[in-house]
Protein backbone atom coordinates (compact mmCIF):
# COMPACT_ATOMS: atom_id res chain seq x y z
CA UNK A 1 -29.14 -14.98 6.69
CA UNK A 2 -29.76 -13.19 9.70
CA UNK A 3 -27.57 -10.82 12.09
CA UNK A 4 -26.72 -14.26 14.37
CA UNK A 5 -26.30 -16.24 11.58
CA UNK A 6 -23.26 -14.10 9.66
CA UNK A 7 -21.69 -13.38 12.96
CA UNK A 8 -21.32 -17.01 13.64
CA UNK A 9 -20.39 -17.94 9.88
CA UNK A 10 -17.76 -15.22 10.11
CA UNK A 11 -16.54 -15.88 13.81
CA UNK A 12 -16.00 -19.33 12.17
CA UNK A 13 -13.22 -18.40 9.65
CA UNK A 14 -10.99 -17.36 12.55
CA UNK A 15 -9.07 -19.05 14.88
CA UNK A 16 -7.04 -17.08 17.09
CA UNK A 17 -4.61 -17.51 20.28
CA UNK A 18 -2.65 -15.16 22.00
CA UNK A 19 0.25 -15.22 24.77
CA UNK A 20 2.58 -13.06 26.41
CA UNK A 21 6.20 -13.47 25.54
CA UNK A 22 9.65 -12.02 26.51
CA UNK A 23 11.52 -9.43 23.95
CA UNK A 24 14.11 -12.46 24.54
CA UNK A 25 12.09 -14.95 23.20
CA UNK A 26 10.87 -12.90 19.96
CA UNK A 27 14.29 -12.04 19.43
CA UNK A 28 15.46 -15.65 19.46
CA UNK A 29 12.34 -16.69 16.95
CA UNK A 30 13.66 -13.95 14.81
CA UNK A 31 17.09 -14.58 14.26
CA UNK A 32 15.74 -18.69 13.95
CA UNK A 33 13.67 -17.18 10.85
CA UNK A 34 10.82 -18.28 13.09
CA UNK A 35 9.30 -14.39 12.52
CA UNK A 36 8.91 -12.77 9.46
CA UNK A 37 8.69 -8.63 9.89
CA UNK A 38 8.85 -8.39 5.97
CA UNK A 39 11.46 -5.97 5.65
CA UNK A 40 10.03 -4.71 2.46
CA UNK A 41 7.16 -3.13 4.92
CA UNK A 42 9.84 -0.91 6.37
CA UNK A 43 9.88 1.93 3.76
CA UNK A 44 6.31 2.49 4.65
CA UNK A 45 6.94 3.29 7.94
CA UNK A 46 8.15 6.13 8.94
CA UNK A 47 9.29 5.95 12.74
CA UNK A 48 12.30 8.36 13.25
CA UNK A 49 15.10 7.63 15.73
CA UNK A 50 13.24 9.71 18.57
CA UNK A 51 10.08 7.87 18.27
CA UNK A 52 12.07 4.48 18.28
CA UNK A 53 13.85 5.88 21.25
CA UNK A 54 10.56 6.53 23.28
CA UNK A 55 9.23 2.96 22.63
CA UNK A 56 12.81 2.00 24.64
CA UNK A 57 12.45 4.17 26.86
CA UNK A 58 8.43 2.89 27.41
CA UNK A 59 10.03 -0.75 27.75
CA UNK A 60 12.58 0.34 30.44
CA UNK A 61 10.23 2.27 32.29
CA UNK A 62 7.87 -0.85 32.27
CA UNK A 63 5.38 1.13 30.19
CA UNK A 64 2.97 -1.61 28.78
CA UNK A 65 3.59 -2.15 24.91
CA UNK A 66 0.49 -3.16 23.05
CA UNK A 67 -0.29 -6.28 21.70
CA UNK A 68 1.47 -7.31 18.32
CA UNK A 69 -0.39 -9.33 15.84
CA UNK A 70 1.01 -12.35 13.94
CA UNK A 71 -0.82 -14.70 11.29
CA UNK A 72 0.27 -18.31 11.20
CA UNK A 73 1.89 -19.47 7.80
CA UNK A 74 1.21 -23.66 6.89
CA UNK A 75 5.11 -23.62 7.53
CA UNK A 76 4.75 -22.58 11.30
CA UNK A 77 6.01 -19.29 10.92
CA UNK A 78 4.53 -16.09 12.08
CA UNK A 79 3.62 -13.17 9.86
CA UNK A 80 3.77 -9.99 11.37
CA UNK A 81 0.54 -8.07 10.61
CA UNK A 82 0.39 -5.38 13.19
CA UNK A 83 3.74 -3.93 15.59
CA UNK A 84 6.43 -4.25 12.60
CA UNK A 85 7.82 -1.09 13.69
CA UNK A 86 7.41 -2.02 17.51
CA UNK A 87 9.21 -5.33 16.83
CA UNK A 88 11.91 -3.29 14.13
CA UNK A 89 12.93 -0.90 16.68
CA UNK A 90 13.79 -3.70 19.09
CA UNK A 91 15.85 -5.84 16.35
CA UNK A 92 17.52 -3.01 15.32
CA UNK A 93 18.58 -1.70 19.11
CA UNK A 94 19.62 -5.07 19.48
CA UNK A 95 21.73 -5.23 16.38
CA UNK A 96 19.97 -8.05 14.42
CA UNK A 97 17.62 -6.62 12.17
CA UNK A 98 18.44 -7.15 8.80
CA UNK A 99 17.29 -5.41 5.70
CA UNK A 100 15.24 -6.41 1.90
CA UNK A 101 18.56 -8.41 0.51
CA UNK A 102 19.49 -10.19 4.22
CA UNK A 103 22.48 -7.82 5.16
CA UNK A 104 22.21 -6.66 9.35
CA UNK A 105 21.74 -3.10 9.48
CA UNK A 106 23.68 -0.97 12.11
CA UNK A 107 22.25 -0.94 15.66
CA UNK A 108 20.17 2.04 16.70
CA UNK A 109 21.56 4.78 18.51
CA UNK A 110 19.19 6.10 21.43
CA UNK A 111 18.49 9.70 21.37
CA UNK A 112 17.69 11.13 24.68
CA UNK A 113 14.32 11.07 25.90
CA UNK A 114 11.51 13.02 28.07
CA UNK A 115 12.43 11.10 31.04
CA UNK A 116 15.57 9.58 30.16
CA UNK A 117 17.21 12.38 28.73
CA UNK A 118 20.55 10.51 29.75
CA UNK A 119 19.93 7.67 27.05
CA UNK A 120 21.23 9.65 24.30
CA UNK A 121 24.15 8.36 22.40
CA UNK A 122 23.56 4.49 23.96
CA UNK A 123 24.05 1.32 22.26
CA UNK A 124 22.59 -1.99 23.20
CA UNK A 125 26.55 -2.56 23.95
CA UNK A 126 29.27 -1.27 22.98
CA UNK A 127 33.45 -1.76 23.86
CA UNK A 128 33.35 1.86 25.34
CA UNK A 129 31.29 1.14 28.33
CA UNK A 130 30.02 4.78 28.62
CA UNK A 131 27.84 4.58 25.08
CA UNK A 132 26.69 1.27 26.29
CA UNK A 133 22.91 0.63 28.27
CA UNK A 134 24.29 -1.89 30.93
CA UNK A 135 24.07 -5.17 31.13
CA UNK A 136 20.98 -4.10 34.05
CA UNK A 137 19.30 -2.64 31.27
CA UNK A 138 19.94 -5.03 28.85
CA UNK A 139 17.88 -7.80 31.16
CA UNK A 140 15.02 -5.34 31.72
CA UNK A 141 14.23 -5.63 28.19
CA UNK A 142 15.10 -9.22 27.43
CA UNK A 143 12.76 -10.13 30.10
CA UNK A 144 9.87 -7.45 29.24
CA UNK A 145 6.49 -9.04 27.56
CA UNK A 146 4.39 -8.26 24.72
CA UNK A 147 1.35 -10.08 24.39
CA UNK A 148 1.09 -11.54 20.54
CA UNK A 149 -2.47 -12.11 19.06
CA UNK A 150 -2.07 -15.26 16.75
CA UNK A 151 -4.41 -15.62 13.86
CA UNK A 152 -3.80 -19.67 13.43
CA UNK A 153 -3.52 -21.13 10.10
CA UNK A 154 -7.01 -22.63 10.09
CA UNK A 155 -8.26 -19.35 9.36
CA UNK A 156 -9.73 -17.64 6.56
CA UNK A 157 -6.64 -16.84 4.34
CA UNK A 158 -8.12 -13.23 3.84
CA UNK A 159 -8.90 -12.57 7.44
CA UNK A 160 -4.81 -11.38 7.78
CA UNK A 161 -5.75 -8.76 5.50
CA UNK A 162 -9.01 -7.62 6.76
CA UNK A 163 -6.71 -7.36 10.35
CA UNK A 164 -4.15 -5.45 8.83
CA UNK A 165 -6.20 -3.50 6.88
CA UNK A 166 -8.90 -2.38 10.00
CA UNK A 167 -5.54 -2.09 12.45
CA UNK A 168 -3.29 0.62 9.71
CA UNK A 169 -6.67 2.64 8.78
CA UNK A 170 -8.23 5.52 10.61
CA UNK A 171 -5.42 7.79 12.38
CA UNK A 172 -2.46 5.88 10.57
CA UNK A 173 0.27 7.34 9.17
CA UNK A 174 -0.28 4.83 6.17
CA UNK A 175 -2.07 6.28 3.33
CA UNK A 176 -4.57 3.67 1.59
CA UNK A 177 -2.22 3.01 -0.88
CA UNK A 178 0.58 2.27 1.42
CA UNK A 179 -1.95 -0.13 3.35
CA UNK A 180 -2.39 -2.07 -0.19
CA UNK A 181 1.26 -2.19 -0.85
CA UNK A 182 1.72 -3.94 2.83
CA UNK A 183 -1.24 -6.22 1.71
CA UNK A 184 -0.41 -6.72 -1.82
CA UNK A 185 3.24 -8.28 -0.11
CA UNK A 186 1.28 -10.62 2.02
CA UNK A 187 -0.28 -11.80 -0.82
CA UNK A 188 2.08 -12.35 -3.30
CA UNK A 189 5.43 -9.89 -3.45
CA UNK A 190 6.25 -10.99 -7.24
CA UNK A 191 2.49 -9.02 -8.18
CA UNK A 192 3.67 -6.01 -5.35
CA UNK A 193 6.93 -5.93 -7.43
CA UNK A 194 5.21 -5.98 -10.88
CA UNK A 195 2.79 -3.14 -10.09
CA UNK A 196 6.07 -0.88 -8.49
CA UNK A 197 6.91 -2.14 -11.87
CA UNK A 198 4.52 -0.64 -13.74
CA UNK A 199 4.71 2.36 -12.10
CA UNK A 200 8.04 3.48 -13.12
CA UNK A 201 6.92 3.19 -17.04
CA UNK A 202 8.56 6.40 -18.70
CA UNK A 203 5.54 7.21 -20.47
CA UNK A 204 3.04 6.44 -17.59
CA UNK A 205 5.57 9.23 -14.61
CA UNK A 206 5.49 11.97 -17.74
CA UNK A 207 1.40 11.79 -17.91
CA UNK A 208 0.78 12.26 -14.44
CA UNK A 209 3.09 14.52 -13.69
CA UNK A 210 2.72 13.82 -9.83
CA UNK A 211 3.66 16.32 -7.00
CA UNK A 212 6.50 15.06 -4.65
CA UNK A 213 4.03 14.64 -2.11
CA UNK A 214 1.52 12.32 -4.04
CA UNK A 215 4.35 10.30 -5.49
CA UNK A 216 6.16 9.77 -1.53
CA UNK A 217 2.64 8.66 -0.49
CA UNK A 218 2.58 6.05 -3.55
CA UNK A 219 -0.25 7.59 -5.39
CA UNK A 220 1.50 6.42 -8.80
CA UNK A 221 0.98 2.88 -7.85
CA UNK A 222 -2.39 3.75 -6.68
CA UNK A 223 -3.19 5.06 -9.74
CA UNK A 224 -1.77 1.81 -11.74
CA UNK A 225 -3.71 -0.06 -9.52
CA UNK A 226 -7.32 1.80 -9.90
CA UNK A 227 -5.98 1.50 -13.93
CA UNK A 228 -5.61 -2.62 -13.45
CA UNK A 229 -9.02 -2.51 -11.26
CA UNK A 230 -11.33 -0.61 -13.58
CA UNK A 231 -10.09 -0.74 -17.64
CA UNK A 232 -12.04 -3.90 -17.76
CA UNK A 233 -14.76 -4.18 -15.35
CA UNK A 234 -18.11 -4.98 -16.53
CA UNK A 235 -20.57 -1.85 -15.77
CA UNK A 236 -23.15 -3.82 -14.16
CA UNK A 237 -20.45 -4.00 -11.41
CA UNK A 238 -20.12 -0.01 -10.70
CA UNK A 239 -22.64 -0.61 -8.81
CA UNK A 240 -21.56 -2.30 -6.21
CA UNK A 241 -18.50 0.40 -5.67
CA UNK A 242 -19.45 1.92 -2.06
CA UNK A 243 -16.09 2.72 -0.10
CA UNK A 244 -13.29 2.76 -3.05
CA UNK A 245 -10.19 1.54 -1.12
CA UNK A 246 -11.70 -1.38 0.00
CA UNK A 247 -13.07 -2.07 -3.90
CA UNK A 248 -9.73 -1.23 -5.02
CA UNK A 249 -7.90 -3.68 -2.02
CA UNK A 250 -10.54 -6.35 -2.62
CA UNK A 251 -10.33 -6.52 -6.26
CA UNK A 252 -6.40 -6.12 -6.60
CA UNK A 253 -5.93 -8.99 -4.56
CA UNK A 254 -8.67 -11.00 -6.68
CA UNK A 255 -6.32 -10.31 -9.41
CA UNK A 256 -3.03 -11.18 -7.81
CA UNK A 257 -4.34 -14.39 -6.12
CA UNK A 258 -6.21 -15.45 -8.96
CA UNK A 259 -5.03 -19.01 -10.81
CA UNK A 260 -4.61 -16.98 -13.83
CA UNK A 261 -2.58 -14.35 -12.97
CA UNK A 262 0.62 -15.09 -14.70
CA UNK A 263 -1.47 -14.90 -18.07
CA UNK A 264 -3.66 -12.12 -17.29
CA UNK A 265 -0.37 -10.09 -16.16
CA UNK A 266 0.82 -10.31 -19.69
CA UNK A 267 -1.79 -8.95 -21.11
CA UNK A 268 -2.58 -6.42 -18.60
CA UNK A 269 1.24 -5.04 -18.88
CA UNK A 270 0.88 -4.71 -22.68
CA UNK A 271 -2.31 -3.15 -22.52
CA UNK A 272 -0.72 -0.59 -19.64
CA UNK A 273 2.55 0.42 -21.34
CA UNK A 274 0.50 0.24 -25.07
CA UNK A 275 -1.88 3.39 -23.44
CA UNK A 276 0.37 5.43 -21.64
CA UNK A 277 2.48 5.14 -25.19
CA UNK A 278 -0.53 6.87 -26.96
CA UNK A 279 -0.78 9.15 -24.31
CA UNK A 280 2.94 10.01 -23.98
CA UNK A 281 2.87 10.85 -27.59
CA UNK A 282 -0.21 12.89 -28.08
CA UNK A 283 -0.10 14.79 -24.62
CA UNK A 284 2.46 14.02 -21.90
CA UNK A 285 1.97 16.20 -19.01
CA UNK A 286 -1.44 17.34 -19.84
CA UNK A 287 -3.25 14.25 -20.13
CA UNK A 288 -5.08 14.90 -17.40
CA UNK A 289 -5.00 18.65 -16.65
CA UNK A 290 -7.90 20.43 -17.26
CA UNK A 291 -8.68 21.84 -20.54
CA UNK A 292 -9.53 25.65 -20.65
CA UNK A 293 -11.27 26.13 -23.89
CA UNK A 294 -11.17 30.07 -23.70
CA UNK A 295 -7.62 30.12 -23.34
CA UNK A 296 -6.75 27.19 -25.94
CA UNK A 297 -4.96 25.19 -23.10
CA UNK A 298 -4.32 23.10 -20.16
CA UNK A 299 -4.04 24.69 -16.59
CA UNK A 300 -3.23 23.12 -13.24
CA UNK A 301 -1.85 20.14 -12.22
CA UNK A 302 -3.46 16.29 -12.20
CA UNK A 303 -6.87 15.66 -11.71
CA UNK A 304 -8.37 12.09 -11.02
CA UNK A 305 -11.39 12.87 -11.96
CA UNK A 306 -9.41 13.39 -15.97
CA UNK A 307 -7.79 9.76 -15.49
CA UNK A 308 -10.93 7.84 -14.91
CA UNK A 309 -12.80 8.73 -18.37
CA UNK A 310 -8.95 9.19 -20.13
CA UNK A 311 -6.98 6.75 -18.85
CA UNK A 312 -9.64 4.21 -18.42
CA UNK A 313 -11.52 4.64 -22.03
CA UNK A 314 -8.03 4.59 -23.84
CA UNK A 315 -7.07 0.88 -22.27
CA UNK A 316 -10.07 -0.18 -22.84
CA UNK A 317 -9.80 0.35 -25.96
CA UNK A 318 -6.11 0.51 -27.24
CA UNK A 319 -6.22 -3.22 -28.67
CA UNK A 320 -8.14 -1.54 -31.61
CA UNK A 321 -5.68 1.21 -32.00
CA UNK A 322 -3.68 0.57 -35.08
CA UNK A 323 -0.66 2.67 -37.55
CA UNK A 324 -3.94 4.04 -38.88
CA UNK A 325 -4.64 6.04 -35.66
CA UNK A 326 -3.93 9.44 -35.27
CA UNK A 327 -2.68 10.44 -32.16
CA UNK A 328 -4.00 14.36 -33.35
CA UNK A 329 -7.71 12.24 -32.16
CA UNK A 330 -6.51 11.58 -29.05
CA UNK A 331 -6.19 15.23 -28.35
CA UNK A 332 -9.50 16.55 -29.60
CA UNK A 333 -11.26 14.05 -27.88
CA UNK A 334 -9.24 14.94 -24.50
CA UNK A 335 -10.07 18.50 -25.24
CA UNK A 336 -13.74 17.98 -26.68
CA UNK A 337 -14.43 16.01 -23.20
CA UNK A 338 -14.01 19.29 -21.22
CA UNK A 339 -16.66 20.05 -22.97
CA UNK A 340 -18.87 17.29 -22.39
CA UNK A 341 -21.72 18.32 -20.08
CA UNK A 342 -21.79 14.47 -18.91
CA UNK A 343 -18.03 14.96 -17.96
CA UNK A 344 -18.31 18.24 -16.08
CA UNK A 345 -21.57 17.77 -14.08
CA UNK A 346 -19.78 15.06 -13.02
CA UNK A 347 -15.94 15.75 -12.35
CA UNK A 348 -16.37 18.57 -10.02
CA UNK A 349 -16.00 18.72 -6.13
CA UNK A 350 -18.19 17.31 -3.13
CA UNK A 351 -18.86 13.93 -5.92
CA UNK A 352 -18.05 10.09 -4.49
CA UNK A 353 -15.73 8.54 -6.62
CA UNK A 354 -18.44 5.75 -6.63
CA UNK A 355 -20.82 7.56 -7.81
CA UNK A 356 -18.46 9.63 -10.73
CA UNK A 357 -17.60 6.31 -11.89
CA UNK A 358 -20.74 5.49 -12.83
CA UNK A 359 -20.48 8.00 -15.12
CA UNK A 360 -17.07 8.62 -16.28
CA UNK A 361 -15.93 5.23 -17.15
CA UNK A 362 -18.70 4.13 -19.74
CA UNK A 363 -18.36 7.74 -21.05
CA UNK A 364 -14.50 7.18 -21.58
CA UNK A 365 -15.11 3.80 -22.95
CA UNK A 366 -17.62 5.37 -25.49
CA UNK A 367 -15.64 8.24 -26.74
CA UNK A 368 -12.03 6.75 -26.39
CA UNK A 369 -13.49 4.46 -29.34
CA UNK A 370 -11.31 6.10 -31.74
């Protein structure tokens, strides 16, 4: 197929419209449950109350907003894809936002701005008339317009992800894993919920050992996720890993939207919690430190490049594991793959994930074979 050919094939799986509408209007379709922000989105955003007070203060000073996208459920209702936090600043000022379990959270309080440094302490209203925008105000931004894209239903399901995927990467505040989360919802929130889940397994937290940092930018559930992704995927496949978030993304929503999933979720949570037991038990916290031979033990703190062969090998192989297997093995093999010149050529620094894989996960496979 040639370059004209895929453009129009792909250019044929979306149908889009788009329109200017008043704040007053959204607002309406919101509180009709007309427009779905997904309030579980919100914890990955991370606006503070001066950054939602300059997007006010953009909107009063007729500062053009840019466009929100929406995707088109069968139902009629719009999924926001792009300008949640846009959209949740202007709920919120306005008092009707609500949060996860349906309860209205308190209206924003304006901090004071560049060039309204005056808006600081204002309500949308308020009985004291001093702490209160005007009624002036109030109009300005009822009657303000954002143009909304709108993919329409008789797209491609998957285009809303490839959107919100292209629009939060590059520049965002997102990591990749917060991206997937935001997908993963779209998808199907029960599989979002199961892999959060998953995450908070006792055994799993005290393997990795995670810094504060990795675990506020969700690399624990980026981690179950690579685990879900990989302990089962047929070699011949590695090699077709180029960029690794979009593997992971495209695969975990295979998974999730797959006919099957309910089944393959049991297994895949037994299989998860039945490794991370092993692990707990032979190694906690060093599971996937490295292993300095000279000094009989294990330095630093967690290294991916440890979890692919470890992690990996053990699931796919912990069916076999039995009251006849000593967890003692599970430690000199940990140990004896620092060791392994096939591991280290391959685990250090300036290496694609795509290409370590390659490498690391048949070796894990192969050793983990207890």
């Amino acid at each position: 197929m040639g370059l004209d050919q895929e453009i129009a094939a792909k250019r044929a799986e979306i149908r889009t419209d788009g329109y200017p509408m008043s704040i007053g209007e959204l607002i309406s379709i919101y509180r009709d449950d007309e427009l779905n922000i997904h309030p579980e989105f919100q914890r990955f955003f991370r606006w503070s109350d001066e950054q939602k007070s300059r997007l006010i203060e953009s909107i009063l000073l007729g500062i053009p907003i840019p466009s929100i996208f929406v995707s088109q459920r069968d139902d009629g209702v719009w999924d926001v894809i792009d300008g949640l936090q846009r959209l949740s600043t202007i709920f919120e000022l306005v008092g009707v936002l609500k949060d996860e379990t349906g309860e209205k959270l308190p209206p924003l309080t304006l901090r004071n701005t560049r060039y309204l440094p005056s808006m600081a302490g204002k309500k949308w209203d308020d009985d004291n008339p001093s702490l209160s925008i005007g009624n002036a105000n109030r109009l300005i931004i009822r009657r303000s317009k954002i143009d909304v894209k709108i993919i329409l239903r008789e797209s491609n399901e998957s285009s809303k992800y490839e959107l919100f995927q292209r629009v939060n990467t590059g520049g965002s505040q997102l990591s990749d894993q917060e991206v997937r989360n935001v997908i993963l919802i779209m998808a199907n929130p029960e599989a979002y919920h199961w892999i959060v889940g998953l995450a908070k397994d006792e055994n799993f937290q005290s393997c990795i050992a995670l810094s504060e940092r990795m675990l506020n930018e969700q690399y624990d559930l980026e981690l179950v996720t690579r685990f879900l992704v990989f302990r089962n995927l047929d070699e011949s496949e590695l090699g077709s890993v180029g960029d690794l978030g979009d593997f992971l993304t495209d695969r975990i929503i295979g998974l999730v939207e797959s006919n099957d999933f309910q089944k393959t979720r049991k297994v895949e949570e037994a299989v998860f919690k039945s490794t991370f037991a092993w692990l707990s038990n032979s190694l906690e916290e060093r599971s996937f430190r490295r292993y300095d031979a000279a000094k009989g033990r294990h330095l630093g703190g967690f290294l991916i490049s440890a979890f692919e062969p470890i992690a990996l090998g053990i699931g796919h192989n912990v069916a076999s594991y039995n009251n006849n297997t000593d967890v003692r093995k599970i430690e000199e093999t940990v140990m004896e793959l620092w060791g392994n010149p096939e591991f280290t050529s391959r685990s250090g620094g300036g290496i694609r994930a795509a290409n370590r894989l390659r490498s690391t996960l048949p070796l894990g496979r192969r050793i983990f074979a207890l």
